[in-house]
Protein backbone atom coordinates (compact mmCIF):
# COMPACT_ATOMS: atom_id res chain seq x y z
CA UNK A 1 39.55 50.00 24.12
CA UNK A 2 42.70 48.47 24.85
CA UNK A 3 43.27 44.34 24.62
CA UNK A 4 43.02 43.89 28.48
CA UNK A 5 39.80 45.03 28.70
CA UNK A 6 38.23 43.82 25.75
CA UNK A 7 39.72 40.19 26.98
CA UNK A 8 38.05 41.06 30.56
CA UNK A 9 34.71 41.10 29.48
CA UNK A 10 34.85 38.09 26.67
CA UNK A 11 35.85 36.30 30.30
CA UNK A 12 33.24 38.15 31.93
CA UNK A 13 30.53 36.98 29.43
CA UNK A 14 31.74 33.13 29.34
CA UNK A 15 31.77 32.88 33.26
CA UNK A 16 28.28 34.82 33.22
CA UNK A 17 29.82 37.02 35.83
CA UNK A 18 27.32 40.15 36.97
CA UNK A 19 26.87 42.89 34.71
CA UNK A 20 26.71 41.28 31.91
CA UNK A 21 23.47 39.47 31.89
CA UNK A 22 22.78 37.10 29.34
CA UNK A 23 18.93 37.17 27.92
CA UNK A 24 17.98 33.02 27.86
CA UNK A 25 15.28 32.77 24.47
CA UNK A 26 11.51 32.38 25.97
CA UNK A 27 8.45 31.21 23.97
CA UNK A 28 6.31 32.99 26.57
CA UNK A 29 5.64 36.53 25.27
CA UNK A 30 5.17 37.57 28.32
CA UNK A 31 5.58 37.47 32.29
CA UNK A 32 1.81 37.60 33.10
CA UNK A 33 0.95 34.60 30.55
CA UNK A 34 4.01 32.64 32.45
CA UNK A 35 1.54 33.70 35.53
CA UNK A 36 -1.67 32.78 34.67
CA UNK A 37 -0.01 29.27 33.33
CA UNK A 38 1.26 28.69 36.54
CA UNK A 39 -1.78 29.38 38.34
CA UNK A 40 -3.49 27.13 36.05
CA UNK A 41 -1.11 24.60 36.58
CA UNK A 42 -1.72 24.66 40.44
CA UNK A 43 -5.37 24.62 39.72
CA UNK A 44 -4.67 21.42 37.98
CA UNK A 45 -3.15 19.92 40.78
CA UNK A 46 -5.92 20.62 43.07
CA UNK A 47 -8.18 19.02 41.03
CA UNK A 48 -6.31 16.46 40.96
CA UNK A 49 -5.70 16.13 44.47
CA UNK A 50 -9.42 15.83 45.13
CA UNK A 51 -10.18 13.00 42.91
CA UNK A 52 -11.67 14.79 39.77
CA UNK A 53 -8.98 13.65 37.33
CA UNK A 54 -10.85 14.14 33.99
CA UNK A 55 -11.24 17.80 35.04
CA UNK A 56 -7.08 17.94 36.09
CA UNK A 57 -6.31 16.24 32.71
CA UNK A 58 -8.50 18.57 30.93
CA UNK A 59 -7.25 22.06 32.86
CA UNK A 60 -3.44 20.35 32.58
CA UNK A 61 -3.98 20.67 28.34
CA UNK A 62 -5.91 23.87 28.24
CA UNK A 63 -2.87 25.60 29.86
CA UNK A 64 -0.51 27.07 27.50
CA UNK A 65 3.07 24.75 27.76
CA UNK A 66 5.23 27.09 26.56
CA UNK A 67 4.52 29.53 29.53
CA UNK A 68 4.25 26.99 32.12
CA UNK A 69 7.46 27.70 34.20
CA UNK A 70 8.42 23.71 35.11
CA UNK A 71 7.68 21.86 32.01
CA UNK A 72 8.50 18.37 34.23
CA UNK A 73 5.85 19.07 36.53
CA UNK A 74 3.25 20.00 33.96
CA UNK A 75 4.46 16.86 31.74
CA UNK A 76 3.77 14.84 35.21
CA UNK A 77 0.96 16.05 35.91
CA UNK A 78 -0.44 15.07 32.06
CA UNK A 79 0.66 11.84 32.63
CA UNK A 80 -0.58 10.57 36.10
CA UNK A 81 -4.02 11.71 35.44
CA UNK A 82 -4.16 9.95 31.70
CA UNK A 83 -2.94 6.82 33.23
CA UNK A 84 -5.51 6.66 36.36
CA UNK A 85 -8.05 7.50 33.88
CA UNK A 86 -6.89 4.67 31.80
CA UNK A 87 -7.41 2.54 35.14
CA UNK A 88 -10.65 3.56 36.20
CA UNK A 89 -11.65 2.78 31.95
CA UNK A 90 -10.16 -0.84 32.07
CA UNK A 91 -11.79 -1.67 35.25
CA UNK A 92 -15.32 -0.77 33.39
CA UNK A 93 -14.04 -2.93 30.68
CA UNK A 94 -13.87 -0.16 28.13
CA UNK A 95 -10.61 -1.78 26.77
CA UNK A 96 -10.38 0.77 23.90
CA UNK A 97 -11.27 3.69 25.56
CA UNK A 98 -8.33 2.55 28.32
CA UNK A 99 -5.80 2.19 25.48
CA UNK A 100 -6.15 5.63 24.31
CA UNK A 101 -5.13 7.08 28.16
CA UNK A 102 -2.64 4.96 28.31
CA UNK A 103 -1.09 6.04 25.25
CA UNK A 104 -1.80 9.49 26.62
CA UNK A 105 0.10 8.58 29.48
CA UNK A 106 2.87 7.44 27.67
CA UNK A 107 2.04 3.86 29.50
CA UNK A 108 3.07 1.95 26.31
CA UNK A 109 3.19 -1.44 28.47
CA UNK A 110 -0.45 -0.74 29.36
CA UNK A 111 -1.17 0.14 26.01
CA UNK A 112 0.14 -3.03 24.38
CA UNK A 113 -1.33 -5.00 26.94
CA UNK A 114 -4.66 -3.45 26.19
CA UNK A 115 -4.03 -4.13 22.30
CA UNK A 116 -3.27 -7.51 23.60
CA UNK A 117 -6.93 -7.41 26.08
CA UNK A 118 -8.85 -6.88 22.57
CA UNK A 119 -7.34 -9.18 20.56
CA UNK A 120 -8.58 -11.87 22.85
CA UNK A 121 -11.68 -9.62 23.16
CA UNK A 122 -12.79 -10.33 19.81
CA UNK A 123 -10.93 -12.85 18.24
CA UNK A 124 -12.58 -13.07 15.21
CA UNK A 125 -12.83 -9.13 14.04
CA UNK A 126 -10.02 -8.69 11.54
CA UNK A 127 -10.02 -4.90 12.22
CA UNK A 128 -9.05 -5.08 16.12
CA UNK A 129 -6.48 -7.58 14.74
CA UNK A 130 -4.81 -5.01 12.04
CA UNK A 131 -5.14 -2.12 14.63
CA UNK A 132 -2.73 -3.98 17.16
CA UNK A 133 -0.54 -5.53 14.52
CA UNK A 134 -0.36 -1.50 13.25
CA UNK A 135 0.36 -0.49 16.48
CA UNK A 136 2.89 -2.68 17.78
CA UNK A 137 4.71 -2.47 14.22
CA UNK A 138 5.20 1.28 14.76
CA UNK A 139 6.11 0.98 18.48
CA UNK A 140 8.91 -1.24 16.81
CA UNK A 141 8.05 -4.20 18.93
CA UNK A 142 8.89 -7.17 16.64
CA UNK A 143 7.88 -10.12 18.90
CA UNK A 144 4.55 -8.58 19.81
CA UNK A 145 3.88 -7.70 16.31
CA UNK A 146 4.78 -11.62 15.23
CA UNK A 147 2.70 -12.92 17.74
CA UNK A 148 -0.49 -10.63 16.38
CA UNK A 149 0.27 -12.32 12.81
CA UNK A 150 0.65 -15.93 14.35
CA UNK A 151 -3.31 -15.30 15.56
CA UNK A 152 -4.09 -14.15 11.56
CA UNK A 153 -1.98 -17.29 10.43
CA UNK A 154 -4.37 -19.40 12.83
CA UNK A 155 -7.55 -17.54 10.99
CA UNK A 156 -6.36 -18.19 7.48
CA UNK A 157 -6.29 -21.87 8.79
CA UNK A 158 -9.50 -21.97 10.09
CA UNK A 159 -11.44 -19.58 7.12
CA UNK A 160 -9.96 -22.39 4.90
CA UNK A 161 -11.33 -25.31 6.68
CA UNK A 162 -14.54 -23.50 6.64
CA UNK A 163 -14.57 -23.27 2.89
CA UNK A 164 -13.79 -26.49 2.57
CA UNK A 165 -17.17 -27.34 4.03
CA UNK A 166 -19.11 -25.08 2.41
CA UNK A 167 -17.68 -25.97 -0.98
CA UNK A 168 -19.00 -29.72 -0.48
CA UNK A 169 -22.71 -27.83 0.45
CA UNK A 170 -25.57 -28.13 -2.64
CA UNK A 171 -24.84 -24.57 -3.29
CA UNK A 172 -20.71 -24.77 -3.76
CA UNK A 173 -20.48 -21.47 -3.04
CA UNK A 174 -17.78 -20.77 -0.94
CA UNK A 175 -16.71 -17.66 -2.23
CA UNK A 176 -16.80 -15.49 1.52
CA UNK A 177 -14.84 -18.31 2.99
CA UNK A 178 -12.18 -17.63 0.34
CA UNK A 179 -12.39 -14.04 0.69
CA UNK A 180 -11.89 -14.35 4.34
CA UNK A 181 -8.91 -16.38 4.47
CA UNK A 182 -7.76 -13.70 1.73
CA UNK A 183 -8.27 -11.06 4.43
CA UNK A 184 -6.68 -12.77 7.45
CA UNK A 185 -3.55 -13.92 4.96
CA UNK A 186 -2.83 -9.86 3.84
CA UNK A 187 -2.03 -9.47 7.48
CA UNK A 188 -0.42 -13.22 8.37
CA UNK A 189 1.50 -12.27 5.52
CA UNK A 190 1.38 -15.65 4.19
CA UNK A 191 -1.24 -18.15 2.69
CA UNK A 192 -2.03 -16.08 -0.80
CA UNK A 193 -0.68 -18.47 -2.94
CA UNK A 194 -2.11 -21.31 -1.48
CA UNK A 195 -5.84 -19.50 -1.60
CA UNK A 196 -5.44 -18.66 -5.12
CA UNK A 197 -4.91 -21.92 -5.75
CA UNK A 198 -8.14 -23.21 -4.10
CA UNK A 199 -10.22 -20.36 -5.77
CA UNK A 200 -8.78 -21.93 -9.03
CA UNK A 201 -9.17 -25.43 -8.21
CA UNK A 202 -13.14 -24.66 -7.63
CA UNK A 203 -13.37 -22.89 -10.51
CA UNK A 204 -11.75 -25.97 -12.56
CA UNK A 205 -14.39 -28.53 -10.86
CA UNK A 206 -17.46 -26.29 -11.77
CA UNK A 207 -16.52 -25.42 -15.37
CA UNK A 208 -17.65 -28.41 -16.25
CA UNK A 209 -21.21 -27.80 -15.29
CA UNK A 210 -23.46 -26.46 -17.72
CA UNK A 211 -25.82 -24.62 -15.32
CA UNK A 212 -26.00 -21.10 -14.88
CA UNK A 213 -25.73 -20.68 -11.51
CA UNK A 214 -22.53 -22.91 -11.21
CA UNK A 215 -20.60 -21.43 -14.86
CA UNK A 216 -21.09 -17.91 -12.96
CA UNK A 217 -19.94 -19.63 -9.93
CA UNK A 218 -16.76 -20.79 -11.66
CA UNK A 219 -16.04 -17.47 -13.26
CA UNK A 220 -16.08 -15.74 -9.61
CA UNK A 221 -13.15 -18.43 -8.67
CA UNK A 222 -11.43 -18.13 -11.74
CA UNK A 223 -11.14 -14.25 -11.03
CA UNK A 224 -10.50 -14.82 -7.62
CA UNK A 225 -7.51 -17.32 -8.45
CA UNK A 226 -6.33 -14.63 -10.82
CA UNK A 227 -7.01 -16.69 -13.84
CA UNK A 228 -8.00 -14.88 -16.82
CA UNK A 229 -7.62 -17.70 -19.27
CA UNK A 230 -10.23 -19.78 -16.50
CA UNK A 231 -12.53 -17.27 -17.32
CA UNK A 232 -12.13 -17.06 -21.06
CA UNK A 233 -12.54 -20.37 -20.82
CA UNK A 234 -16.18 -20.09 -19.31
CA UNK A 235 -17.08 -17.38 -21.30
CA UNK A 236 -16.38 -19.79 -24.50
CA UNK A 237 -18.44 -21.94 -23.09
CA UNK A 238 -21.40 -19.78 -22.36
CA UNK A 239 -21.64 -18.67 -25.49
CA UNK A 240 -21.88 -22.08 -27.14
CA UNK A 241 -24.39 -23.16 -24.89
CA UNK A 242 -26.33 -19.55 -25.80
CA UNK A 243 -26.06 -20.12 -29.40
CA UNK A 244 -27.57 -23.57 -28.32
CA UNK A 245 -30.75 -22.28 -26.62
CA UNK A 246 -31.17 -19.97 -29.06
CA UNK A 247 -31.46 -22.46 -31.95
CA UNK A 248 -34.37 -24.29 -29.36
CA UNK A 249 -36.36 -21.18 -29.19
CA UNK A 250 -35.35 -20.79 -25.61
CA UNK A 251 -34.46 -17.06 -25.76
CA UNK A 252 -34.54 -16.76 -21.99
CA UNK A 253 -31.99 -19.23 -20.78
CA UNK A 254 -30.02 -18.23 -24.23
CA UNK A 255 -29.90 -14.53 -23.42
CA UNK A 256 -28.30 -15.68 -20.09
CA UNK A 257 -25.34 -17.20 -21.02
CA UNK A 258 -24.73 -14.46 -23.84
CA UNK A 259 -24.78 -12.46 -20.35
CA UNK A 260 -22.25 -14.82 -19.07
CA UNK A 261 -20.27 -14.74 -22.27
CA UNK A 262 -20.14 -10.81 -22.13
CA UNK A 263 -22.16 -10.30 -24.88
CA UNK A 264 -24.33 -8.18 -23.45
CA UNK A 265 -25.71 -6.69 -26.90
CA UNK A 266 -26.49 -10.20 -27.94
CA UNK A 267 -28.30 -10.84 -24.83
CA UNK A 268 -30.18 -7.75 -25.09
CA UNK A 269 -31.26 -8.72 -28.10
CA UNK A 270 -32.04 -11.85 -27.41
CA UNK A 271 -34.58 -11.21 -24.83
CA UNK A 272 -36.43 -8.06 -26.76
CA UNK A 273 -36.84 -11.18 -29.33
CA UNK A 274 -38.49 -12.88 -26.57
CA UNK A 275 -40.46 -10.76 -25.21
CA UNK A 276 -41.59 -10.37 -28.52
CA UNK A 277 -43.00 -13.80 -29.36
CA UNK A 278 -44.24 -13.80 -26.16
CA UNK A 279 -46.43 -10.85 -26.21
CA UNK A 280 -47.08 -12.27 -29.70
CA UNK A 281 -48.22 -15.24 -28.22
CA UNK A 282 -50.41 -13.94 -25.70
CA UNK A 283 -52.11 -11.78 -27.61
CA UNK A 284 -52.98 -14.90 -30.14
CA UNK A 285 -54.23 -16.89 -27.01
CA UNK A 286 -56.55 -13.82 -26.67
CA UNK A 287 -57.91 -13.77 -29.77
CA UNK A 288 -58.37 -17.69 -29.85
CA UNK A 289 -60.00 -17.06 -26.12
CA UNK A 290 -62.56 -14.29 -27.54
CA UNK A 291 -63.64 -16.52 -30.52
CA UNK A 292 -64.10 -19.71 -28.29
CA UNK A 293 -66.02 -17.84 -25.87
CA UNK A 294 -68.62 -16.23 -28.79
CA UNK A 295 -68.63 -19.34 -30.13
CA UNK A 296 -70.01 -20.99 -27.27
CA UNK A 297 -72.27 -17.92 -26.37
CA UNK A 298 -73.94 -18.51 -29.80
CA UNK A 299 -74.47 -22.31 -29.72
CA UNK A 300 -76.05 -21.63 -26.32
CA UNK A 301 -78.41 -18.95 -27.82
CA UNK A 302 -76.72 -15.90 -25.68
């Protein structure tokens, strides 16, 4: 082949010229399936055309994509019906059911804005919160994603005023209040330090107490403030006041605060002891019962 035709047909293959036809890749195995994806795709169409746009969404994904011949159109197609679907499901107040279409649709505008819709829907439910803050964070919207953290700022305000109260209630148990505000400051990213330092400041005014109720109180705070040494501290404490009890013959209370302590042997213990000279006891009271009663059965002549 001589060097003026060999450079005739490298031109004739860069200018696509006839006779040299150049095959273009195709993920469509074959011409039928490229077919019957068209004619699906019309069918789509009609279906949307009369009104029944679940039905057009639905036949629009069936269809294989990679056969359709006008990718646009199908694309299109996909996208009108999600997004009138997403309509018809915020008019009905379905806010979450309309945020999913509109994501479909590729509406993120209406999709924020329904993030936004739910937010306000239900203020006070820290998961609808976390989805939107989620949401906008990986849709890269900064001042949409601040703006769902201001609201969990204003929570971890407001759980914290509520504990407050509660704290100053008979009970002093505030420990849900704390554990809210915990909640709402993971996603306000901001507020931890100063709830630790509340849990610990509890646990510090009820470590003084020698009840029960309020020593296990304090040792909840104390773990909640991140305090080991707090709840050493208690533990120390509970264990002097068991050793206390004990030496009263109160088993009971005694084998409680070895339970606060941690001993939990001890306590064990403790109690079987108890139970012991109880069931000792009773059956003495028995016996003493019996001999009273046929002592008075003989003096009456029974």
């Amino acid at each position: 082949m001589t060097r003026i035709t060999c450079w005739c047909l490298l031109c004739a293959v860069a200018l696509g010229l006839p006779g040299t036809p150049v095959q273009a890749d195709s993920l469509c195995a074959e011409k039928a399936l490229q077919t019957a994806a068209d004619a699906q795709l019309k069918k789509a169409e009609d279906l949307e055309r009369t009104g029944q746009l679940r039905e057009a969404y639905a036949a629009a994904v069936k269809l294989d994509g990679d056969c359709v011949s006008d990718v646009n159109r199908h694309d299109g197609l996909k996208q009108r019906t999600a997004k009138a679907i997403g309509v018809e499901e915020e008019k009905k107040a379905r806010l979450h059911e309309a945020f999913e279409w509109y994501v479909r649709a590729k509406a993120l505008a209406d999709a924020g804005r329904m993030q936004r819709k739910l937010v306000e829907a239900k203020p006070d439910d820290i998961n609808t919160l976390s989805h939107a803050i989620d949401y906008f964070s990986q849709q890269n919207d900064k001042a949409q994603e601040e703006a769902m953290r201001a609201q969990a700022r204003k929570k971890v305000e407001q759980a914290l005023a509520e504990e407050e109260k509660r704290f100053a209630s008979v009970t002093k148990d505030s420990l849900h209040e704390l554990g809210r505000a915990r909640d709402w400051a993971y996603y306000a990213k901001t507020g931890e330090d100063r709830i630790r330092a509340r849990a610990a400041q509890r646990g510090d005014t009820l470590a003084v107490e020698d009840g029960r109720t309020f020593l296990r109180l304090a040792m909840s705070y104390y773990e909640q403030a991140d305090r080991p040494d707090g709840v050493s501290k208690i533990r120390e404490k509970a264990r002097m006041l068991a050793k206390r009890h004990e030496a009263k013959g109160e088993g009971e209370v005694a084998a409680e605060f070895y339970s606060i302590a941690g001993d939990d042997k001890q306590a064990e213990t403790v109690q079987k002891q108890t139970e012991q000279r109880q069931a000792q006891a009773e059956e003495g009271r028995k016996k003493t019962f019996k001999k009273e009663q046929a002592d008075l059965e003989k003096a009456l002549g029974f």
